[in-house]
N, C-alpha and C. Protein backbone atom coordinates (compact mmCIF):
# COMPACT_ATOMS: atom_id res chain seq x y z
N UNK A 1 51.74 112.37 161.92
CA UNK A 1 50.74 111.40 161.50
C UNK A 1 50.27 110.64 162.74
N UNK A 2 49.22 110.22 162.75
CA UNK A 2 48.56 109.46 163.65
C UNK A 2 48.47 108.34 163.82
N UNK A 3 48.39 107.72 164.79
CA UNK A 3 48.54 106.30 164.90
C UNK A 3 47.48 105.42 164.07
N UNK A 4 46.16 105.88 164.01
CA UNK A 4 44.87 105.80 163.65
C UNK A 4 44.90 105.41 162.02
N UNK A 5 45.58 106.82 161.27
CA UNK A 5 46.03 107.25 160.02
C UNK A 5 47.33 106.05 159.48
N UNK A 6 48.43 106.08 160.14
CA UNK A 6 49.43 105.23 159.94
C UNK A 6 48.69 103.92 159.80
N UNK A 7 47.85 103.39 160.49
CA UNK A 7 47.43 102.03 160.72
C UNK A 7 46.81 101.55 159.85
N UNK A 8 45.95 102.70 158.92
CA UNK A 8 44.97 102.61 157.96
C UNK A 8 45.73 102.84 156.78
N UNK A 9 47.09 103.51 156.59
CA UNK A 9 47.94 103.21 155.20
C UNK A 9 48.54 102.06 155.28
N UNK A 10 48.72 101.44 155.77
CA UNK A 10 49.36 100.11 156.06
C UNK A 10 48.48 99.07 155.69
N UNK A 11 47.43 99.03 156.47
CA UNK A 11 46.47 98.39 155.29
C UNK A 11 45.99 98.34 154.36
N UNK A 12 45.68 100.04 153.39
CA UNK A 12 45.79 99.85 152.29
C UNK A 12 46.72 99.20 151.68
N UNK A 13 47.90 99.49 152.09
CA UNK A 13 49.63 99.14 151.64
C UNK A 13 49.30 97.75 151.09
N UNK A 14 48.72 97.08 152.09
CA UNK A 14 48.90 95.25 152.33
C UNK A 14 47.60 95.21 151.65
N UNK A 15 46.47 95.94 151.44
CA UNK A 15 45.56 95.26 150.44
C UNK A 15 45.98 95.39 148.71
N UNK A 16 46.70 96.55 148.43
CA UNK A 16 47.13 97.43 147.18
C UNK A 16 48.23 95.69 146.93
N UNK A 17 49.59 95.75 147.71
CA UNK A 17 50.42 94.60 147.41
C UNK A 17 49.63 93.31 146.95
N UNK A 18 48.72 92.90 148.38
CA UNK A 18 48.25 91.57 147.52
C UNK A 18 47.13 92.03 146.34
N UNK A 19 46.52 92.60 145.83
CA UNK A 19 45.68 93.00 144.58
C UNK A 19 46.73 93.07 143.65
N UNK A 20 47.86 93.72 143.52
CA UNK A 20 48.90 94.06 142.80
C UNK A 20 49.36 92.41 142.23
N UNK A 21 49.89 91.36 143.46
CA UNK A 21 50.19 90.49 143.24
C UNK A 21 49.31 89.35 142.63
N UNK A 22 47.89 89.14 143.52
CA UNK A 22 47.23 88.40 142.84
C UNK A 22 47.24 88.64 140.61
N UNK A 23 47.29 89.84 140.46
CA UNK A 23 46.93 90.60 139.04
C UNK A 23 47.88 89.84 138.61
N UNK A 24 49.26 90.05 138.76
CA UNK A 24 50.52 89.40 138.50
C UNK A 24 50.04 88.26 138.02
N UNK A 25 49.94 87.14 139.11
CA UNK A 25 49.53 85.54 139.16
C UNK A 25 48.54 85.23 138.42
N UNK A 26 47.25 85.95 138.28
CA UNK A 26 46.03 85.43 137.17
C UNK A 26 46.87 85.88 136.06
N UNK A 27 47.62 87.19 135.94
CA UNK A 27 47.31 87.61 134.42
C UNK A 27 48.66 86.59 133.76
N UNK A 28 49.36 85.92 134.31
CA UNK A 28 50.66 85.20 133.51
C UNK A 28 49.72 83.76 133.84
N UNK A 29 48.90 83.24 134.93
CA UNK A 29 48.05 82.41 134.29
C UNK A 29 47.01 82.13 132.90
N UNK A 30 46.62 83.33 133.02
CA UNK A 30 45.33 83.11 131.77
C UNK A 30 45.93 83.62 130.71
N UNK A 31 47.56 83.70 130.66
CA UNK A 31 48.39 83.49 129.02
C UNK A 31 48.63 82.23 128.32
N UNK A 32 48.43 81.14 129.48
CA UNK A 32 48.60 79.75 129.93
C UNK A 32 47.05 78.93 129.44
N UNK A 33 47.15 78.81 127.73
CA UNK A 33 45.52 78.48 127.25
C UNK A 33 45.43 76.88 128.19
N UNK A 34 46.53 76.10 128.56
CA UNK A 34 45.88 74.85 129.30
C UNK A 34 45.38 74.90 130.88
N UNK A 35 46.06 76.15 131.26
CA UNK A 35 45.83 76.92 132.83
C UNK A 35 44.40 77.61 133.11
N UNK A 36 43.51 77.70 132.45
CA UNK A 36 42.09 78.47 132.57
C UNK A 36 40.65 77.98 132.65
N UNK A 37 40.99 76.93 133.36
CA UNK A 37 39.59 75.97 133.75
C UNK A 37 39.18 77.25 135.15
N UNK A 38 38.46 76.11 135.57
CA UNK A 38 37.52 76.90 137.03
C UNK A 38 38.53 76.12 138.54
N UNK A 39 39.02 75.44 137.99
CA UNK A 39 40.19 74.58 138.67
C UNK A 39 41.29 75.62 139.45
N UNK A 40 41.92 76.21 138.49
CA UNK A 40 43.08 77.23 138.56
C UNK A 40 42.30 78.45 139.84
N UNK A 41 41.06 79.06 139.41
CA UNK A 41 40.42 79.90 140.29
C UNK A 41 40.46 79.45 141.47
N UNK A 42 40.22 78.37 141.49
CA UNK A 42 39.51 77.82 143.11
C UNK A 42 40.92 77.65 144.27
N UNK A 43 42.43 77.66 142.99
CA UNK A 43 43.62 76.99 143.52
C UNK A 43 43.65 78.54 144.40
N UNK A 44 43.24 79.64 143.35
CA UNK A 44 43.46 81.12 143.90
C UNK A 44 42.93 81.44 145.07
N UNK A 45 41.53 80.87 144.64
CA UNK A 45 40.71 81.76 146.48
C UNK A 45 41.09 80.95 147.14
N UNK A 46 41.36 79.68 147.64
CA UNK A 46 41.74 78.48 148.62
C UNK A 46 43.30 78.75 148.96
N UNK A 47 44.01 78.80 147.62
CA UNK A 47 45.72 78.79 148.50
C UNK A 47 46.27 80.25 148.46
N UNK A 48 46.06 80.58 147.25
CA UNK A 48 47.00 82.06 147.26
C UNK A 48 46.55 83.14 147.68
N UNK A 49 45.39 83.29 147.61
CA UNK A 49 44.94 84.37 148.36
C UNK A 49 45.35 84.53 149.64
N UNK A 50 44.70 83.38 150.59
CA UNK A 50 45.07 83.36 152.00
C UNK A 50 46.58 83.12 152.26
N UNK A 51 47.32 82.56 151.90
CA UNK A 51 48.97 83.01 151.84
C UNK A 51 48.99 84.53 151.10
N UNK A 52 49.13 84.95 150.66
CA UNK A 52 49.53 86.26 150.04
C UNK A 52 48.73 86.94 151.18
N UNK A 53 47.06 87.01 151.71
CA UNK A 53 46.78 87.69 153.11
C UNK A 53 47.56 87.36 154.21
N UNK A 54 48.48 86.36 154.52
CA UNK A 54 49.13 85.70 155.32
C UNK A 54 50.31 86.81 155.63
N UNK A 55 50.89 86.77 154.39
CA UNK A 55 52.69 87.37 154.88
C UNK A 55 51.89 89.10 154.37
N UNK A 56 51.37 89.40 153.59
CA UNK A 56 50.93 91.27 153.41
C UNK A 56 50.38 91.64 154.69
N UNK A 57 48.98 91.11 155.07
CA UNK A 57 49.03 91.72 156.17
C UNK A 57 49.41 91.72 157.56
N UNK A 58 49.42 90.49 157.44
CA UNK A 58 51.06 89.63 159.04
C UNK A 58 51.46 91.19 158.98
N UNK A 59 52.49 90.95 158.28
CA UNK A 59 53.26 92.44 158.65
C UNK A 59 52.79 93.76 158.67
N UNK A 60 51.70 94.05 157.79
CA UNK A 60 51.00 95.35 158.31
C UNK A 60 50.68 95.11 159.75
N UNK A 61 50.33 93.97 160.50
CA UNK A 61 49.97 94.36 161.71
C UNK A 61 50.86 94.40 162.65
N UNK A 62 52.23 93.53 162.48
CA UNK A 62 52.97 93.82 163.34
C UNK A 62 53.43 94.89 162.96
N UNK A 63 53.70 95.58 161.72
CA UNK A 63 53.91 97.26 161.97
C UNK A 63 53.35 98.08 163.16
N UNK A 64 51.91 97.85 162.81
CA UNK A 64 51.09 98.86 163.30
C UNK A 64 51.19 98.41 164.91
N UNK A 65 51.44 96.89 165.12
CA UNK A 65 51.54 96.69 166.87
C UNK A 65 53.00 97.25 167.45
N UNK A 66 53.74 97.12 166.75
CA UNK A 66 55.19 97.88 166.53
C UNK A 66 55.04 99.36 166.69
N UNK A 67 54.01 100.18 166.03
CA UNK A 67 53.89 101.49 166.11
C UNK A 67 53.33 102.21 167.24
N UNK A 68 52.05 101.09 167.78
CA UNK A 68 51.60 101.30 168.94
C UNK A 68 51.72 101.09 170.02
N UNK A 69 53.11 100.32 170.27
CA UNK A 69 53.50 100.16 171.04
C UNK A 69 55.02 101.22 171.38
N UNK A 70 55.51 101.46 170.53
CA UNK A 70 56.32 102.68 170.29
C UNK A 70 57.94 101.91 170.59
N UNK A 71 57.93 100.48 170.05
CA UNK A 71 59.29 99.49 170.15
C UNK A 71 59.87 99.82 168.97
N UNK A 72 61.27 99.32 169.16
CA UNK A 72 62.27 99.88 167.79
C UNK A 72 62.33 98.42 166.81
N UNK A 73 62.11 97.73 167.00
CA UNK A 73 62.21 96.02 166.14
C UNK A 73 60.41 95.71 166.23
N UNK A 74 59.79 94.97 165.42
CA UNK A 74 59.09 94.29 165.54
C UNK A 74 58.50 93.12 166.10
N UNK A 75 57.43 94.27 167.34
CA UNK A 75 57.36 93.13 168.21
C UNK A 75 55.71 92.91 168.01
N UNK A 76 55.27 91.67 167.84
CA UNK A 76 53.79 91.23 168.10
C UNK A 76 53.04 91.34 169.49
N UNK A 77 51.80 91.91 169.52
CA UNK A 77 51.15 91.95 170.43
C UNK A 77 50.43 90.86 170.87
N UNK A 78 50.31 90.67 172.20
CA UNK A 78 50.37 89.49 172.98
C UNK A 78 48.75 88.94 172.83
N UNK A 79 48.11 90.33 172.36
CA UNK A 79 46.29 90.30 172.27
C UNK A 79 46.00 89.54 171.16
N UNK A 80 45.05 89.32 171.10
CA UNK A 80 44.60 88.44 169.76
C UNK A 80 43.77 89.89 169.33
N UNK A 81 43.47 89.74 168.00
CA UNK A 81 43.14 90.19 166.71
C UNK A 81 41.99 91.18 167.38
N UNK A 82 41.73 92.18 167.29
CA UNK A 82 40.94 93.15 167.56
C UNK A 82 39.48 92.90 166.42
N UNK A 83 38.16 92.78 167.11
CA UNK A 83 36.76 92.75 165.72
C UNK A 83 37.16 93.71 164.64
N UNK A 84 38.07 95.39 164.74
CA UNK A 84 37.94 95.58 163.64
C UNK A 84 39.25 95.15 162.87
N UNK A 85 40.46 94.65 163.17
CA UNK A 85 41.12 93.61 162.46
C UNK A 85 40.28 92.90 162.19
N UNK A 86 39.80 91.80 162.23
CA UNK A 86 38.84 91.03 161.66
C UNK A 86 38.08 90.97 160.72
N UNK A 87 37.25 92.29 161.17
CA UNK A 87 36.55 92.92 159.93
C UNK A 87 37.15 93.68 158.33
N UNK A 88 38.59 93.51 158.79
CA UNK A 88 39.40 94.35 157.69
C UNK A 88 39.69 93.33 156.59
N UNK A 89 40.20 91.98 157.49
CA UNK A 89 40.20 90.87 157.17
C UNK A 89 39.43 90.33 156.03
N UNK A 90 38.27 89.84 156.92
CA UNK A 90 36.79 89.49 156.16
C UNK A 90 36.39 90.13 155.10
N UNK A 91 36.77 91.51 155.46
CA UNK A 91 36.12 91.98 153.95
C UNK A 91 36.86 92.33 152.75
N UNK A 92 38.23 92.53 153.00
CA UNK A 92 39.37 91.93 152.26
C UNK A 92 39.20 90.55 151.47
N UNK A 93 39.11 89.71 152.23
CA UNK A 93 39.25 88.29 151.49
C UNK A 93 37.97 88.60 151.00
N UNK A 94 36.86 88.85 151.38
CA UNK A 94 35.58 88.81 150.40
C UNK A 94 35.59 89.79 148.82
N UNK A 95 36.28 90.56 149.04
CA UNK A 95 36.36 91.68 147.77
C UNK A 95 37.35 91.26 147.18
N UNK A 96 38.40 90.79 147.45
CA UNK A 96 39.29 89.67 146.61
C UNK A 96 39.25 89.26 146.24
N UNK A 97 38.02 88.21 146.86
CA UNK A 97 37.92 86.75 146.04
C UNK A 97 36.96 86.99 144.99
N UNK A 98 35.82 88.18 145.04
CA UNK A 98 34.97 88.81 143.87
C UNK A 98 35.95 88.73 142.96
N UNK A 99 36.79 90.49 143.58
CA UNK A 99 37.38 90.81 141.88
C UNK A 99 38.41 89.62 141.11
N UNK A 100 38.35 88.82 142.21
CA UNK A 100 39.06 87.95 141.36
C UNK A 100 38.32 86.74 140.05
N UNK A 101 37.11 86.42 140.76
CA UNK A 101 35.81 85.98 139.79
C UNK A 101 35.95 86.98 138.82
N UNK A 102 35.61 88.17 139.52
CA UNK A 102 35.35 88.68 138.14
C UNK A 102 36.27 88.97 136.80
N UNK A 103 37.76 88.91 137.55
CA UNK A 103 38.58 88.99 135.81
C UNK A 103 38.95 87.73 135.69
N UNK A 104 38.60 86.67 136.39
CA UNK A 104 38.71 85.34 136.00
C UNK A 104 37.59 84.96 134.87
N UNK A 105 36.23 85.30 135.13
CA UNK A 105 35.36 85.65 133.92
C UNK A 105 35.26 86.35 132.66
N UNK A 106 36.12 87.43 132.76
CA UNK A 106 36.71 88.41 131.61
C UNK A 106 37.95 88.25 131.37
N UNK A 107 38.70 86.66 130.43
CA UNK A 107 40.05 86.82 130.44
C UNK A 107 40.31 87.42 128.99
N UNK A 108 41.40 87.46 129.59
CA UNK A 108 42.29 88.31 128.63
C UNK A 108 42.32 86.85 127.39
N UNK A 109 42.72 87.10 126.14
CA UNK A 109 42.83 86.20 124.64
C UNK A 109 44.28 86.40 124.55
N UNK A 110 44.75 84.95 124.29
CA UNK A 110 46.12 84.73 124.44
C UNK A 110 46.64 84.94 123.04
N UNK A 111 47.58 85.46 122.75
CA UNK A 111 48.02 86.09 120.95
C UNK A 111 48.06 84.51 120.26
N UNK A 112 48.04 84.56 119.30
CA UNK A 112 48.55 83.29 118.75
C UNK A 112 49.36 84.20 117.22
């Protein structure tokens, strides 16, 4: 496998985990009929999102700086963030914070 290839499952990895997790967090919120204002959303794109991008892809990248550097422990690279890190970034948190509008708009009906 390729360094190229490896680098790019890893980020899926870390986008799949936090999508996985966010799902988790809305969907045991909006079971919560006093939890489903526009309040709760905003707590999502402002705190949890960017923590949950924080520690998922943190470590996808020190993987991948770990991989490309060809060290046995995890070591961080001394460079700052490459434009297309950035861009993986950016458009991550932007398609996040959509699909997250959007099943925040389509909730689920709590049983009674």
């Amino acid at each position: 496998m390729t360094q190229i290839a490896a680098t790019i499952l890893l980020y899926l990895g870390a986008l799949s985990l936090t999508g996985g997790t966010l799902w988790l967090f809305l969907y045991t919120n909006q079971t919560i009929p006093e939890q489903t204002d526009s309040r709760s959303l905003w707590v999502f794109i402002v705190v949890v999102l960017p923590f949950l991008m924080l520690i998922y892809f943190g470590f996808a990248i020190l993987i991948s700086d770990t991989i490309s550097d060809g060290g046995a422990w995890l070591t961080p690279d001394d460079n700052e963030l490459t434009f297309a890190e950035y861009l993986v970034l950016a458009v991550s948190y932007v398609g996040l914070s959509g699909w997250l509008w959007l099943r925040w708009r389509n909730r689920i009906a709590p049983d009674k």
